[in-house]
C-alpha atoms as a PDB file:
ATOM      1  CA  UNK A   1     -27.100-134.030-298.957  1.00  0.00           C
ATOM      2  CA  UNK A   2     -29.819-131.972-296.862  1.00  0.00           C
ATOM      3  CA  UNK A   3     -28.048-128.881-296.847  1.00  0.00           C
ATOM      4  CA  UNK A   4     -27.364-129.277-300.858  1.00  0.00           C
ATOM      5  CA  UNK A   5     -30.718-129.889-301.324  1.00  0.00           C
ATOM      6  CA  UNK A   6     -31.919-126.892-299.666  1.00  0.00           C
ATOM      7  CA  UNK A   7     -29.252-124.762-301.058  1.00  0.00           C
ATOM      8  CA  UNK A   8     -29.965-125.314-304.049  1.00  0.00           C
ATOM      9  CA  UNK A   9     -33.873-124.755-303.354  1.00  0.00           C
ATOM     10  CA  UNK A  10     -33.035-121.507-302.149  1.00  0.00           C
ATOM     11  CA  UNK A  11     -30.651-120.547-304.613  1.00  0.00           C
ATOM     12  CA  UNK A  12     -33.241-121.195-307.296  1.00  0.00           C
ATOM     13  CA  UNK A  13     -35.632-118.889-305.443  1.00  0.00           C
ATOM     14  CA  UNK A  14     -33.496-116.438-305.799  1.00  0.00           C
ATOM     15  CA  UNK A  15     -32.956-116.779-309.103  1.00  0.00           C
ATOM     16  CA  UNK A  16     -36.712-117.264-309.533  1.00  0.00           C
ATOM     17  CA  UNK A  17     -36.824-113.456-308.133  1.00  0.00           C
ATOM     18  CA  UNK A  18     -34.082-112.120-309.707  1.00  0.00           C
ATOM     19  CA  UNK A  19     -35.516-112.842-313.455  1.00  0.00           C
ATOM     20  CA  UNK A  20     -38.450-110.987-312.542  1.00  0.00           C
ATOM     21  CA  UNK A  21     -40.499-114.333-312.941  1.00  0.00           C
ATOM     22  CA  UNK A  22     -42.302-113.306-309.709  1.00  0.00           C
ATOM     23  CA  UNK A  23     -42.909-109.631-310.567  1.00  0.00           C
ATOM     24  CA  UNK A  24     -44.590-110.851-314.065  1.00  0.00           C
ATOM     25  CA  UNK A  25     -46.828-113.255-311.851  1.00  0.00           C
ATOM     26  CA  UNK A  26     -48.006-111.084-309.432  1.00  0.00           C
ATOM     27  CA  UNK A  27     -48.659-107.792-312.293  1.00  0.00           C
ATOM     28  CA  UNK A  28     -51.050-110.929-313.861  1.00  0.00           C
ATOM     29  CA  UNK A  29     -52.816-111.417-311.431  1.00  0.00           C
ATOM     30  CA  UNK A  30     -53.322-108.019-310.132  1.00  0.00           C
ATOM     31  CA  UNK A  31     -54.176-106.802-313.708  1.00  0.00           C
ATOM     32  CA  UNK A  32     -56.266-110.134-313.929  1.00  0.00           C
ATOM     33  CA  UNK A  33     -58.114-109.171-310.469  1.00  0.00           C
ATOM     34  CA  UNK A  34     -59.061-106.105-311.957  1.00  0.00           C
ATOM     35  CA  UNK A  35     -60.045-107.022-315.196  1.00  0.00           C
ATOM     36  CA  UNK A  36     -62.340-109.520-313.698  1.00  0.00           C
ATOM     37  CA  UNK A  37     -64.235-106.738-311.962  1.00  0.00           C
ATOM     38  CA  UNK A  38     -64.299-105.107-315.709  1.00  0.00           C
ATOM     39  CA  UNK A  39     -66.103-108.702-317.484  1.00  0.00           C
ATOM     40  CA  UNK A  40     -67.968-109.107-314.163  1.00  0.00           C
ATOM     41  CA  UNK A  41     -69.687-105.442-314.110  1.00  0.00           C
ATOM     42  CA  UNK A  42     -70.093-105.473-318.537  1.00  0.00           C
ATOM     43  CA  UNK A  43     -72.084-108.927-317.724  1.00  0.00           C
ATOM     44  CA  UNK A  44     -74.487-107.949-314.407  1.00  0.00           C
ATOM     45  CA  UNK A  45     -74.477-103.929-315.463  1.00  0.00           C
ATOM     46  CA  UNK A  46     -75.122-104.266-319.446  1.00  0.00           C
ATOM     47  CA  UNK A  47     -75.545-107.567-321.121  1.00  0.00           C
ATOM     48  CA  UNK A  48     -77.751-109.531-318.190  1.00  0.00           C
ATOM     49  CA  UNK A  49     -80.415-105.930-318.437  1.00  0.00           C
ATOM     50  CA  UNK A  50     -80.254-106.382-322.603  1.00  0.00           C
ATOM     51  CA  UNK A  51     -81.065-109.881-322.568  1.00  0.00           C
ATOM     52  CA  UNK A  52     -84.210-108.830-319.231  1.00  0.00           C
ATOM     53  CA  UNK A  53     -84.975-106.004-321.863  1.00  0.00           C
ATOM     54  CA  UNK A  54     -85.540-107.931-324.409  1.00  0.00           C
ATOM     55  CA  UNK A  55     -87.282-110.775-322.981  1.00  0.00           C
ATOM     56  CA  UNK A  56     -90.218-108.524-321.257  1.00  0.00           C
ATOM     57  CA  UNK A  57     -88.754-107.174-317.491  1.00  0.00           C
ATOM     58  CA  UNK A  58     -86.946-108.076-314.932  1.00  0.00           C
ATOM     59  CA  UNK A  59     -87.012-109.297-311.647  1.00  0.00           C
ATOM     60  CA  UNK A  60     -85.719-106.818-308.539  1.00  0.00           C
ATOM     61  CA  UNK A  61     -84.472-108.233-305.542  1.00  0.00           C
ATOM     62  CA  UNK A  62     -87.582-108.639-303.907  1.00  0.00           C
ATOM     63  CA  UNK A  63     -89.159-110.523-306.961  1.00  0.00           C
ATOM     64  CA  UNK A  64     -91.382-108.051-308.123  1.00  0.00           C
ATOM     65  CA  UNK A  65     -90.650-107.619-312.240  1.00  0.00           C
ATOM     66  CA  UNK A  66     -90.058-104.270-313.239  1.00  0.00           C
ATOM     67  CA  UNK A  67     -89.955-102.647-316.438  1.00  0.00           C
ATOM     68  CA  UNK A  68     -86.417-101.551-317.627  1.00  0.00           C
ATOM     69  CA  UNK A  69     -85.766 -98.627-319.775  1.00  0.00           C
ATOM     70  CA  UNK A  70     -82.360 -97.428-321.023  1.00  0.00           C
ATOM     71  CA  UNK A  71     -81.981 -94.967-317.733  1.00  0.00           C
ATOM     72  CA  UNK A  72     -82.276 -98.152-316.422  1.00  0.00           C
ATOM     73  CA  UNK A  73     -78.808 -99.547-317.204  1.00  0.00           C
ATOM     74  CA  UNK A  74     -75.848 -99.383-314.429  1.00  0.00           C
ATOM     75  CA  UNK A  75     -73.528 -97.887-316.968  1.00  0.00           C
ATOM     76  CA  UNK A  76     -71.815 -96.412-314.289  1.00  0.00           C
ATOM     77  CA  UNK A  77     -70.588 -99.266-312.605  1.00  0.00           C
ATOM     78  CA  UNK A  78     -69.522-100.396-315.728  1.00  0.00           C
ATOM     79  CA  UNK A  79     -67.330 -97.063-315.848  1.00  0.00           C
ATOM     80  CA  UNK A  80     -66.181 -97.294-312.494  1.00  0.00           C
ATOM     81  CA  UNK A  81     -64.797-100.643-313.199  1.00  0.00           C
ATOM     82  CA  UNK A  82     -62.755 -99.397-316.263  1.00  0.00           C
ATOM     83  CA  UNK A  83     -61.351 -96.594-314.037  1.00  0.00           C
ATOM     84  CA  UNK A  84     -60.736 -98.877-311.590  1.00  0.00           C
ATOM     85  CA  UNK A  85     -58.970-100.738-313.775  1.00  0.00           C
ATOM     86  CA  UNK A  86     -57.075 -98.230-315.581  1.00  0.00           C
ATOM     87  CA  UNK A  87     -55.576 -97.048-312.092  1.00  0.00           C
ATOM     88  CA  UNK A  88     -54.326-100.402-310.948  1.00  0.00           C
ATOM     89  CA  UNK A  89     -52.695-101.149-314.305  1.00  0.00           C
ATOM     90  CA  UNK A  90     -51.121 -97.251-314.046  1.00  0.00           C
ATOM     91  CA  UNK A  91     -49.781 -97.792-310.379  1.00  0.00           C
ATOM     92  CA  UNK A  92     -48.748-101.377-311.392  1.00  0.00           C
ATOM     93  CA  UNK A  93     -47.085-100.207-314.960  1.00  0.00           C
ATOM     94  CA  UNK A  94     -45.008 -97.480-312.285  1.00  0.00           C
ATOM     95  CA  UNK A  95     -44.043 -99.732-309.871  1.00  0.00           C
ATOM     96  CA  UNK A  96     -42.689-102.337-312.292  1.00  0.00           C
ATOM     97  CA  UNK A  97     -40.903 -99.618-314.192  1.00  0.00           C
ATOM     98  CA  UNK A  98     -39.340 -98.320-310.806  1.00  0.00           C
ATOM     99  CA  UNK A  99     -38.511-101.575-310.242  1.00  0.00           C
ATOM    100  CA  UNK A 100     -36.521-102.340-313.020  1.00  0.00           C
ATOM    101  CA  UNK A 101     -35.277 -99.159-313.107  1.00  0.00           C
ATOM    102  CA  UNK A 102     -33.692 -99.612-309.402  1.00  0.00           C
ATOM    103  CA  UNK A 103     -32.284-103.361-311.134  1.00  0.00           C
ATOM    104  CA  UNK A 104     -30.580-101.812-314.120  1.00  0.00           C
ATOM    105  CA  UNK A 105     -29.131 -99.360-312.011  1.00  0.00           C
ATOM    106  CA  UNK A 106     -27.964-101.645-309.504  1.00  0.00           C
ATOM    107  CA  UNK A 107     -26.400-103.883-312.675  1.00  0.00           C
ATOM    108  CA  UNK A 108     -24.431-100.641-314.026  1.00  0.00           C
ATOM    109  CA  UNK A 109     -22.923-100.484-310.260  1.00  0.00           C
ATOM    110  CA  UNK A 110     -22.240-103.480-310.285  1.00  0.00           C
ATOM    111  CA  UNK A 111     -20.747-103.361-313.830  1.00  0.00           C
ATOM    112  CA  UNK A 112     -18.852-100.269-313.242  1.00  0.00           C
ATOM    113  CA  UNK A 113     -17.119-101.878-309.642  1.00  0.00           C
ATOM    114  CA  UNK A 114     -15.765-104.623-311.661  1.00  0.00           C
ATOM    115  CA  UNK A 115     -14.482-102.221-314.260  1.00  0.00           C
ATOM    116  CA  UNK A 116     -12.783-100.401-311.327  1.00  0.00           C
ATOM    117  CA  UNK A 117     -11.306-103.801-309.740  1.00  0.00           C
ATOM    118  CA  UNK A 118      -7.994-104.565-310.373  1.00  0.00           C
ATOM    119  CA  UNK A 119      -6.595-103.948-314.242  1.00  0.00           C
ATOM    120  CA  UNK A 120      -5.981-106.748-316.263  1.00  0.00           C
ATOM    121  CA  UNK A 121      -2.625-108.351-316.126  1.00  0.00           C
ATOM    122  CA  UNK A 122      -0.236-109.562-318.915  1.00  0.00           C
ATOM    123  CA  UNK A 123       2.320-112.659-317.302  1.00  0.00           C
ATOM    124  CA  UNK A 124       6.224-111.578-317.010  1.00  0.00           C
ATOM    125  CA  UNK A 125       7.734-111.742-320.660  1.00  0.00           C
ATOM    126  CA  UNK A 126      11.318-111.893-321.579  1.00  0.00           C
ATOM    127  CA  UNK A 127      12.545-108.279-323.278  1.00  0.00           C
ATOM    128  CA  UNK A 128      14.797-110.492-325.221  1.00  0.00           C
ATOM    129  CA  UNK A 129      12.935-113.105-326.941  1.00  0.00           C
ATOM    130  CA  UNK A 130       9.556-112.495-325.997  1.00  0.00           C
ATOM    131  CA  UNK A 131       8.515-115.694-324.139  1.00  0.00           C
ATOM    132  CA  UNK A 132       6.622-115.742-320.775  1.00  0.00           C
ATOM    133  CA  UNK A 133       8.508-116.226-317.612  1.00  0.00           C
ATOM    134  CA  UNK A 134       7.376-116.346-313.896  1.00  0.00           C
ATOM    135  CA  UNK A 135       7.068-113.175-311.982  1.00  0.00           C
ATOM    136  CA  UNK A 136      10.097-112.390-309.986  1.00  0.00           C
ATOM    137  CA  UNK A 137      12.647-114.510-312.495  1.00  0.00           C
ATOM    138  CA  UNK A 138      15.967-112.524-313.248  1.00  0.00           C
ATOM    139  CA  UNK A 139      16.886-115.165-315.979  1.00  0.00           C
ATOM    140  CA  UNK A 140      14.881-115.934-319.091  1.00  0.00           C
ATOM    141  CA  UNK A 141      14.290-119.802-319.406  1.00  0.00           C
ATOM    142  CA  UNK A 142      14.300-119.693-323.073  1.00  0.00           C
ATOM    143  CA  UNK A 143      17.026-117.637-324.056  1.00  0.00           C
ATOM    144  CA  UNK A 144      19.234-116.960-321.330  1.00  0.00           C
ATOM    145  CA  UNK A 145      19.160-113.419-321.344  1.00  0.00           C
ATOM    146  CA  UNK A 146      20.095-111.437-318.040  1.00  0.00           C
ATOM    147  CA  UNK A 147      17.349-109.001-316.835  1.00  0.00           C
ATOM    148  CA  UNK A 148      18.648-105.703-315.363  1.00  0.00           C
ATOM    149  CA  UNK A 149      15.247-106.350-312.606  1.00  0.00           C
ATOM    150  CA  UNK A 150      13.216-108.998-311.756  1.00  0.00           C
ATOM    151  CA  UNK A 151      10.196-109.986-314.503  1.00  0.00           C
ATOM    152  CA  UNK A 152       6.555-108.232-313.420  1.00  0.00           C
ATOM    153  CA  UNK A 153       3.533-108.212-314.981  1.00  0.00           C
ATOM    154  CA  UNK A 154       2.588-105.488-317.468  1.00  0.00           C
ATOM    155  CA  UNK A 155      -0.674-103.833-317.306  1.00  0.00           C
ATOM    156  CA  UNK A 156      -3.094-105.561-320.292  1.00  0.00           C
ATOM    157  CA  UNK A 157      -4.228-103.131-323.688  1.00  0.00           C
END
């Protein structure tokens, strides 16, 4: 029952994988990682100096208050987040197409190896009155009739 159990766990864990379920997961929160650092720098870099702005000054590290102006704005961390942000989704949007670009083509080989297994097979029929008979009979069981060789499958349409 132990073994069953923890087949079945692993089997689903590989199904899990195979569906992509853990690709999807791991693109959110990479993209969600980075988009943090987008909200977190638009908050600390441009909305928290508007709202200092507009109340009077702001506080430095040290305490002192100091008068912002609009050179005063970290726009460019704000930028730096966005590129940031646009390279991880790139490199994650390439790697995910790679990836299920290497899964399709591994499907179509797959596909194309059970294509070139073995042909479909009709059953031995009798020439005479048509009816299936076992391989290797020299007799149809319906009608009697003699075969000049013993019954074989024929190759399915």
């Amino acid at each position: 029952m132990a073994d069953e159990e923890k087949k079945s766990l692993v089997e689903e864990f590989k199904e899990f994988i195979d569906k992509g379920n853990a690709m999807d997961m791991a693109v959110g929160v990479v993209i969600g990682g980075a988009f943090t650092a987008i909200v977190t720098s638009l908050t600390t870099d441009i909305i928290n100096p508007l709202i200092t702005l507009l109340s009077g000054g702001a506080a430095g590290e040290d305490g002192v208050a100091i008068p912002l102006t609009i050179a005063g704005f970290n726009i460019g961390n704000f930028i730096s987040a966005i590129i940031n942000f646009l390279i991880i989704a790139v490199v994650v949007f390439a790697l995910i197409k790679s990836i299920n670009k290497l899964k399709s083509a591994g499907q179509s080989l797959i596909k194309k190896e059970e294509e070139e297994a073995e042909p479909e097979m009709n059953p031995p029929a009798c020439p005479f009155c048509k009816e299936e008979v076992k391989e290797g009979a020299t007799r149809c069981p319906h009608c009697a009739g003699e075969f000049d060789e013993p019954a074989m499958p024929t190759p399915a349409e």
